[in-house]
N, C-alpha and C. Protein backbone atom coordinates (compact mmCIF):
# COMPACT_ATOMS: atom_id res chain seq x y z
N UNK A 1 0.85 -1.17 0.00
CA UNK A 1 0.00 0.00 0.00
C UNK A 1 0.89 1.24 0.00
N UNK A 2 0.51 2.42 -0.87
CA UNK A 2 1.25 3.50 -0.73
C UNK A 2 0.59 4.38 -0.21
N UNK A 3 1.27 5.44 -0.10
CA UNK A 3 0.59 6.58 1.27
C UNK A 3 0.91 7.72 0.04
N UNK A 4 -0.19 8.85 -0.07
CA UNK A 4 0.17 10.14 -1.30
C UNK A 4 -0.64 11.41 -0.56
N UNK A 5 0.02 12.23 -0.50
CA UNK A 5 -0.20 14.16 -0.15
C UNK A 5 -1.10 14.34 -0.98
N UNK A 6 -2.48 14.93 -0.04
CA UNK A 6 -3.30 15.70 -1.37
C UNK A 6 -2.76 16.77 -1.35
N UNK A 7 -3.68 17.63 -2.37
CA UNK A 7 -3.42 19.15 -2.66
C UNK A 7 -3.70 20.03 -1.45
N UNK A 8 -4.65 19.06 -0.43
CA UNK A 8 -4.58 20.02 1.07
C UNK A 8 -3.91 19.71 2.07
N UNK A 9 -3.31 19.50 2.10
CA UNK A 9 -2.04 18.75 2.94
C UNK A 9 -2.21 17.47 3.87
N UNK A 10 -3.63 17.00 3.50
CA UNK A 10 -3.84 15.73 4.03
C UNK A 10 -3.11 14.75 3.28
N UNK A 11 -3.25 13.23 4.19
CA UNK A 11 -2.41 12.10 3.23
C UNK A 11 -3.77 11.23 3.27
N UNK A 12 -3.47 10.59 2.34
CA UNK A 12 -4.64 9.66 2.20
C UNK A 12 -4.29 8.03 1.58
N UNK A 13 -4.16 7.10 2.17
CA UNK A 13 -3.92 5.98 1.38
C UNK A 13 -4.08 5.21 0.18
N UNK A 14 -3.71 5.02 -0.91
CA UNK A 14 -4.50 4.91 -2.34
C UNK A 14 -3.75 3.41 -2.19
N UNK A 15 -4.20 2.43 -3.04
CA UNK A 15 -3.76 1.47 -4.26
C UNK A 15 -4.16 0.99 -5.49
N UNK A 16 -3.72 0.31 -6.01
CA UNK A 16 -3.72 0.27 -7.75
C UNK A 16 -5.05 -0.50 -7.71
N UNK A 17 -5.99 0.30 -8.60
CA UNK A 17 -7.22 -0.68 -8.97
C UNK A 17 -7.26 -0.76 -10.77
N UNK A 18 -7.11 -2.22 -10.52
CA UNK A 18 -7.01 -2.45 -12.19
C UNK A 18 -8.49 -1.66 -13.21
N UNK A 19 -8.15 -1.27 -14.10
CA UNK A 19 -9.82 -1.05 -15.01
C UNK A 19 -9.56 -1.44 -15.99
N UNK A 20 -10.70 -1.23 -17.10
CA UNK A 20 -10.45 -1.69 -18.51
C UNK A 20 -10.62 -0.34 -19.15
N UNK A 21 -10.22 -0.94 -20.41
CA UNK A 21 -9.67 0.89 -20.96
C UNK A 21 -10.19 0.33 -23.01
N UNK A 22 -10.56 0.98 -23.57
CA UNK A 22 -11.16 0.66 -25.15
C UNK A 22 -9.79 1.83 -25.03
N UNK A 23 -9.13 1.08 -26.16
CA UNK A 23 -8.01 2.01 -26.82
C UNK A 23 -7.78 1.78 -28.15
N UNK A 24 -7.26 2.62 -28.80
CA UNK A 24 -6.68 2.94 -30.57
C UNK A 24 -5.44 2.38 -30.79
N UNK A 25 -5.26 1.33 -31.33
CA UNK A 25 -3.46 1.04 -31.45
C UNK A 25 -3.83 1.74 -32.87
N UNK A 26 -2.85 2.42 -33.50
CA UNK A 26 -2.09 3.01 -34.33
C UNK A 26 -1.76 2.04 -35.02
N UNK A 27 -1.79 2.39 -36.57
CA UNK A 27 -0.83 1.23 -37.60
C UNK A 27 1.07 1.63 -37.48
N UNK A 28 1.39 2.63 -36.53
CA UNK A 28 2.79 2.79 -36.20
C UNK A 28 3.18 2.34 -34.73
N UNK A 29 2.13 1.52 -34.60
CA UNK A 29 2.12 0.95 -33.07
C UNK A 29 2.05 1.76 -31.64
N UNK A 30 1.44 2.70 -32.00
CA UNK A 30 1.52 3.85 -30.55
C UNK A 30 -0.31 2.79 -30.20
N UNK A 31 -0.07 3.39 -28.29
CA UNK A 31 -1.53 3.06 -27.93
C UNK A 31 -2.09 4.25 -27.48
N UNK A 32 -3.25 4.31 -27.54
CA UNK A 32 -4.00 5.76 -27.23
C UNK A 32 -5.09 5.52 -26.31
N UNK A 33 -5.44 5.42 -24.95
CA UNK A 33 -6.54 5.28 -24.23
C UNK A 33 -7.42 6.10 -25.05
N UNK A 34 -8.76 5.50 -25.05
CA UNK A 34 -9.90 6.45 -25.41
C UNK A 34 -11.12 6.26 -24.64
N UNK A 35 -11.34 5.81 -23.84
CA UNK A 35 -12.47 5.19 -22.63
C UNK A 35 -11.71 4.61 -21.60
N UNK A 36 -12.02 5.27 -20.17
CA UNK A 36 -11.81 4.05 -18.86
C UNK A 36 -12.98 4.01 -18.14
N UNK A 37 -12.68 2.58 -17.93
CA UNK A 37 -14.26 1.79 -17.11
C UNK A 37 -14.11 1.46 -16.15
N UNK A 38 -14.84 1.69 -14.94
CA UNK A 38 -14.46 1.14 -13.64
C UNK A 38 -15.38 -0.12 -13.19
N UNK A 39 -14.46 -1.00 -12.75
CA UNK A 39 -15.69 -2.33 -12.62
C UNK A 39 -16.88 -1.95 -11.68
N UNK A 40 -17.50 -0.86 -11.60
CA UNK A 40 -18.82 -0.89 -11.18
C UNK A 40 -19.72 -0.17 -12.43
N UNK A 41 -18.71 -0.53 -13.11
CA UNK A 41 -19.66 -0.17 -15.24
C UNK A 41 -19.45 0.98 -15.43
N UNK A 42 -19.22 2.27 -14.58
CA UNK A 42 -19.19 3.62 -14.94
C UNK A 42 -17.93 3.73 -16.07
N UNK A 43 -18.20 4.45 -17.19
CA UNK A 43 -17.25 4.83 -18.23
C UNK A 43 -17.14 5.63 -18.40
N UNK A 44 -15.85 6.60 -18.73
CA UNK A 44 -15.51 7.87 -19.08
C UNK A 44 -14.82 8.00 -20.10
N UNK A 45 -15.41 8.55 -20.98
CA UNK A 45 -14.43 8.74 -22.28
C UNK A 45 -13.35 10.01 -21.98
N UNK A 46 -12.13 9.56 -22.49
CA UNK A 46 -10.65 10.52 -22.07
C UNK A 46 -10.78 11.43 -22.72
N UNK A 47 -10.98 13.20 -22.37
CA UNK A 47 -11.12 13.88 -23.42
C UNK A 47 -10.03 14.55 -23.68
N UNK A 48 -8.50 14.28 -23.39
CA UNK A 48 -7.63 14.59 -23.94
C UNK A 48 -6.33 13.71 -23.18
N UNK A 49 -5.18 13.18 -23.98
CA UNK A 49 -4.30 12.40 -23.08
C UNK A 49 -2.96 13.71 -23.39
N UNK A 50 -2.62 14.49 -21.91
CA UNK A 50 -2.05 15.55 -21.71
C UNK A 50 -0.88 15.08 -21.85
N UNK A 51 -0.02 13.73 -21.36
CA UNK A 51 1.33 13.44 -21.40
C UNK A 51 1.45 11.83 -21.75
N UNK A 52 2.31 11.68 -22.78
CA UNK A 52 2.55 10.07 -22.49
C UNK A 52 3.90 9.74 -22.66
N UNK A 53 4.52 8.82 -21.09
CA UNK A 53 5.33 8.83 -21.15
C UNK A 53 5.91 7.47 -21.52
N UNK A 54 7.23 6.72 -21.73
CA UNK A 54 7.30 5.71 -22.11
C UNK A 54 7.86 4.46 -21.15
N UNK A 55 7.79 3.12 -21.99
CA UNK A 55 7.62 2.44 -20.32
C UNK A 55 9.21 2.48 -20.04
N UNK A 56 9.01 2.13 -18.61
CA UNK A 56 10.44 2.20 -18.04
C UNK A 56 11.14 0.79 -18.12
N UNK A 57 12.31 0.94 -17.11
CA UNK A 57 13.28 0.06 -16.78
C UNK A 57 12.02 -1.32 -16.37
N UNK A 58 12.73 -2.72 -17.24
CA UNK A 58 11.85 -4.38 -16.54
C UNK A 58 12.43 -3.99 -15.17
N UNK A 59 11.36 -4.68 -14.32
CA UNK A 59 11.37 -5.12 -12.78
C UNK A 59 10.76 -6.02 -12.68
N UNK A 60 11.28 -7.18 -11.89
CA UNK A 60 10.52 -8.26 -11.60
C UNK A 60 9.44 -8.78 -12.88
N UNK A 61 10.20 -8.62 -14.30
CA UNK A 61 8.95 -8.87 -15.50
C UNK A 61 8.17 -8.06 -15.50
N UNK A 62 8.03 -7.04 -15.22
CA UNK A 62 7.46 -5.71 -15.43
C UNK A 62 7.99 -4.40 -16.03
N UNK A 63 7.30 -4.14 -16.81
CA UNK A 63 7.24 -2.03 -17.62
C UNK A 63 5.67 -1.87 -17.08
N UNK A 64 6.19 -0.20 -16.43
CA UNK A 64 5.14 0.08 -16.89
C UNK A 64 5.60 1.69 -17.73
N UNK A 65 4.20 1.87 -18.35
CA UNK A 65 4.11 3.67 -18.81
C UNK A 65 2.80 4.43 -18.46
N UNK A 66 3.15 5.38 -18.57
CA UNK A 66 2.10 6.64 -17.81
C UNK A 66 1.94 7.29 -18.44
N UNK A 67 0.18 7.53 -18.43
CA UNK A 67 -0.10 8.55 -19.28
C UNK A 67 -1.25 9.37 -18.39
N UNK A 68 -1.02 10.78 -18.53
CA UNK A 68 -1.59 11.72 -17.58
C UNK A 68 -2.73 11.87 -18.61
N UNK A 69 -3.82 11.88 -18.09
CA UNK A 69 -5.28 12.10 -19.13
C UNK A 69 -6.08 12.77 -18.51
N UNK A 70 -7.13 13.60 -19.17
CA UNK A 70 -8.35 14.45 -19.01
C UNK A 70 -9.59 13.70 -19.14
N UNK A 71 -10.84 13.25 -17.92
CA UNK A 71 -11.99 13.42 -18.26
C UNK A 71 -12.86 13.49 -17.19
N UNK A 72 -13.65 13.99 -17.40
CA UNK A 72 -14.74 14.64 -16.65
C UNK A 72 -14.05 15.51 -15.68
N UNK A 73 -13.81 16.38 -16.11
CA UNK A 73 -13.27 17.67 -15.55
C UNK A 73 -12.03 17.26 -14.71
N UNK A 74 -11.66 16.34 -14.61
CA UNK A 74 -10.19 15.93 -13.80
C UNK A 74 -9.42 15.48 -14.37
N UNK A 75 -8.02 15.62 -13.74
CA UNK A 75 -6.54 14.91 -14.46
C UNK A 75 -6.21 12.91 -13.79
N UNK A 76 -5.73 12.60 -14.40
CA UNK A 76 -5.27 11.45 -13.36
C UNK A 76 -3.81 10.93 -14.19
N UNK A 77 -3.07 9.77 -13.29
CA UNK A 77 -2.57 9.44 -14.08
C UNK A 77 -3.41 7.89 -14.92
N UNK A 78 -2.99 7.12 -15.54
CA UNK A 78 -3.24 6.37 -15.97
C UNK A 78 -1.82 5.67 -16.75
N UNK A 79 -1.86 4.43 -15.98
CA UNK A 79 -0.83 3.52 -16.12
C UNK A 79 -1.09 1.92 -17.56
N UNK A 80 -0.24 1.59 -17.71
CA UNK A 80 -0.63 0.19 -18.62
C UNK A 80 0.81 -0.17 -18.29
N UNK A 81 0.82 -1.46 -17.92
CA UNK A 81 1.80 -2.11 -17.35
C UNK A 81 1.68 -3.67 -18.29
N UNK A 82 3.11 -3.67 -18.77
CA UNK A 82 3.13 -4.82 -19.87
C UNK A 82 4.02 -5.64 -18.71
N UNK A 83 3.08 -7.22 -18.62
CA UNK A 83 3.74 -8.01 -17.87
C UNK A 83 4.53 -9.52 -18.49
N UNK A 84 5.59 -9.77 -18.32
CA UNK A 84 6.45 -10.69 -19.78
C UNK A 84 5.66 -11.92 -19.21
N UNK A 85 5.98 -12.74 -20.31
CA UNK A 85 5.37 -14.32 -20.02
C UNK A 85 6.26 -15.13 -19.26
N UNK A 86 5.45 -16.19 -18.70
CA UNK A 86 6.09 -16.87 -17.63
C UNK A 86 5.53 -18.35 -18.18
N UNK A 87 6.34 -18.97 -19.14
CA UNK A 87 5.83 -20.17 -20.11
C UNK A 87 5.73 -21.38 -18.71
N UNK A 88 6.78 -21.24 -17.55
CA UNK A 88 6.97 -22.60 -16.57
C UNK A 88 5.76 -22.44 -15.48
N UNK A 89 4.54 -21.32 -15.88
CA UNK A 89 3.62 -21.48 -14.87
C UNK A 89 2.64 -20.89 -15.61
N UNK A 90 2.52 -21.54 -17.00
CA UNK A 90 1.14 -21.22 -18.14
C UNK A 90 0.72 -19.74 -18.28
N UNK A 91 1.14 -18.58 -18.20
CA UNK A 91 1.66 -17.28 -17.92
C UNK A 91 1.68 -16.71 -19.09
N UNK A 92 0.78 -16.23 -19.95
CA UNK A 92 0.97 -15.86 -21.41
C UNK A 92 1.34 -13.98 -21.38
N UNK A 93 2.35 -13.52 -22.20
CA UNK A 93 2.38 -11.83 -21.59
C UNK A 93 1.43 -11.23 -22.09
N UNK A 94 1.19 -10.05 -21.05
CA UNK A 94 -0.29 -9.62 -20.68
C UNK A 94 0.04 -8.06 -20.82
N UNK A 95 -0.68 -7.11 -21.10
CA UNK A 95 -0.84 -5.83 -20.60
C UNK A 95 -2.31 -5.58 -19.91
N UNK A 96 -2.09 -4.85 -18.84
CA UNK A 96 -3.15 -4.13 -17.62
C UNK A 96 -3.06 -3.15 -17.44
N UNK A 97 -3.98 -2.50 -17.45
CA UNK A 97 -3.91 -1.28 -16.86
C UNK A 97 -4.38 -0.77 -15.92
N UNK A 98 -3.88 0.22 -15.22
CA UNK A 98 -4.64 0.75 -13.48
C UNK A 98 -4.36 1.92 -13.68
N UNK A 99 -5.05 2.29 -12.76
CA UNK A 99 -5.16 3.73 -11.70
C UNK A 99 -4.71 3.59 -10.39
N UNK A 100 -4.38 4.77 -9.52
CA UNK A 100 -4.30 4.61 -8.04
C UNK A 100 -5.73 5.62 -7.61
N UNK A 101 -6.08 4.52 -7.13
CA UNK A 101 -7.69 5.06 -6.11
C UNK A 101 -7.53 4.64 -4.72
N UNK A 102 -7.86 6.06 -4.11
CA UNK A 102 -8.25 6.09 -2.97
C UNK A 102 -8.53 4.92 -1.99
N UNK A 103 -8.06 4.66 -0.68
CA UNK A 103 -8.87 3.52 0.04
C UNK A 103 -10.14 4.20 0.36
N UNK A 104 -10.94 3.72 1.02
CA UNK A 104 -12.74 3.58 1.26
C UNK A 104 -12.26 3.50 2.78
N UNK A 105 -12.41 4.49 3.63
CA UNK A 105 -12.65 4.35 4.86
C UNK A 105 -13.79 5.52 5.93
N UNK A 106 -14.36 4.58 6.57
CA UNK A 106 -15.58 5.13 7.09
C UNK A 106 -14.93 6.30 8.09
N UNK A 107 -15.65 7.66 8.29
CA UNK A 107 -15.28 8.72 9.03
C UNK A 107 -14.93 8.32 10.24
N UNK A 108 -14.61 8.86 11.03
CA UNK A 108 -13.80 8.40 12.41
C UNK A 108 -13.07 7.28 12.58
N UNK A 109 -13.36 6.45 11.69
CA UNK A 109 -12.56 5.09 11.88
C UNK A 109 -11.31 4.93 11.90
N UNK A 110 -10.39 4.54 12.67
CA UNK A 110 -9.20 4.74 13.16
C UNK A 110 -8.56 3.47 11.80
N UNK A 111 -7.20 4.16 11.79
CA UNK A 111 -6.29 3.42 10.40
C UNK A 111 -5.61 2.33 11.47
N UNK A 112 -5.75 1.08 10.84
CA UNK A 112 -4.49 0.27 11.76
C UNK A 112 -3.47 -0.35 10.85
N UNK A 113 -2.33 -0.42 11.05
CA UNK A 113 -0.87 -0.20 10.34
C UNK A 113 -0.80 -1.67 9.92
């Protein structure tokens, strides 16, 4: 779990919630989010992708890349993380993508570590 500063100087706990995303591959192979869906069905079409950056350094069989996007009046980032195949445990390579959302915790309810 990671811990992130809002813009009011509170912290608030977030982690990665996977979504599904309708995207444009390009015949020059670029990908372009154009819809994200959150598994409770709500969809937002991206009305502009402000930055895209490219994936980084493998870790543990992992890239990921980030792309900062516009919709419904907010920024976020938005991640797609290409994960390599793992043929000795039926493991075919995959790309996913997430967000970091907020944890869900009830008012007064005390955080335990």
């Amino acid at each position: 779990m990671e811990e992130w500063k809002t813009s009011d100087d509170s912290r608030r706990r977030v982690h990665r919630e996977c979504v599904d995303v309708v995207a444009r591959f390009s015949r020059f192979g670029g990908i372009e989010p154009v819809v994200v869906q959150w598994k409770d069905g709500r969809s937002f079409p991206i009305d502009e992708v402000i930055d895209e950056g490219q994936f980084g350094v493998m870790r543990k069989g992992r890239q990921v890349k980030r792309y900062r996007v516009r919709f419904g009046g907010h920024e976020t980032d938005l991640f797609l993380e290409r994960r390599v195949a793992v043929p000795s445990m039926g493991e075919p390579e995959r790309l996913v993508w997430w967000v970091y959302a907020y944890d869900r915790t009830l008012p007064g309810a005390s955080e335990s570590a």
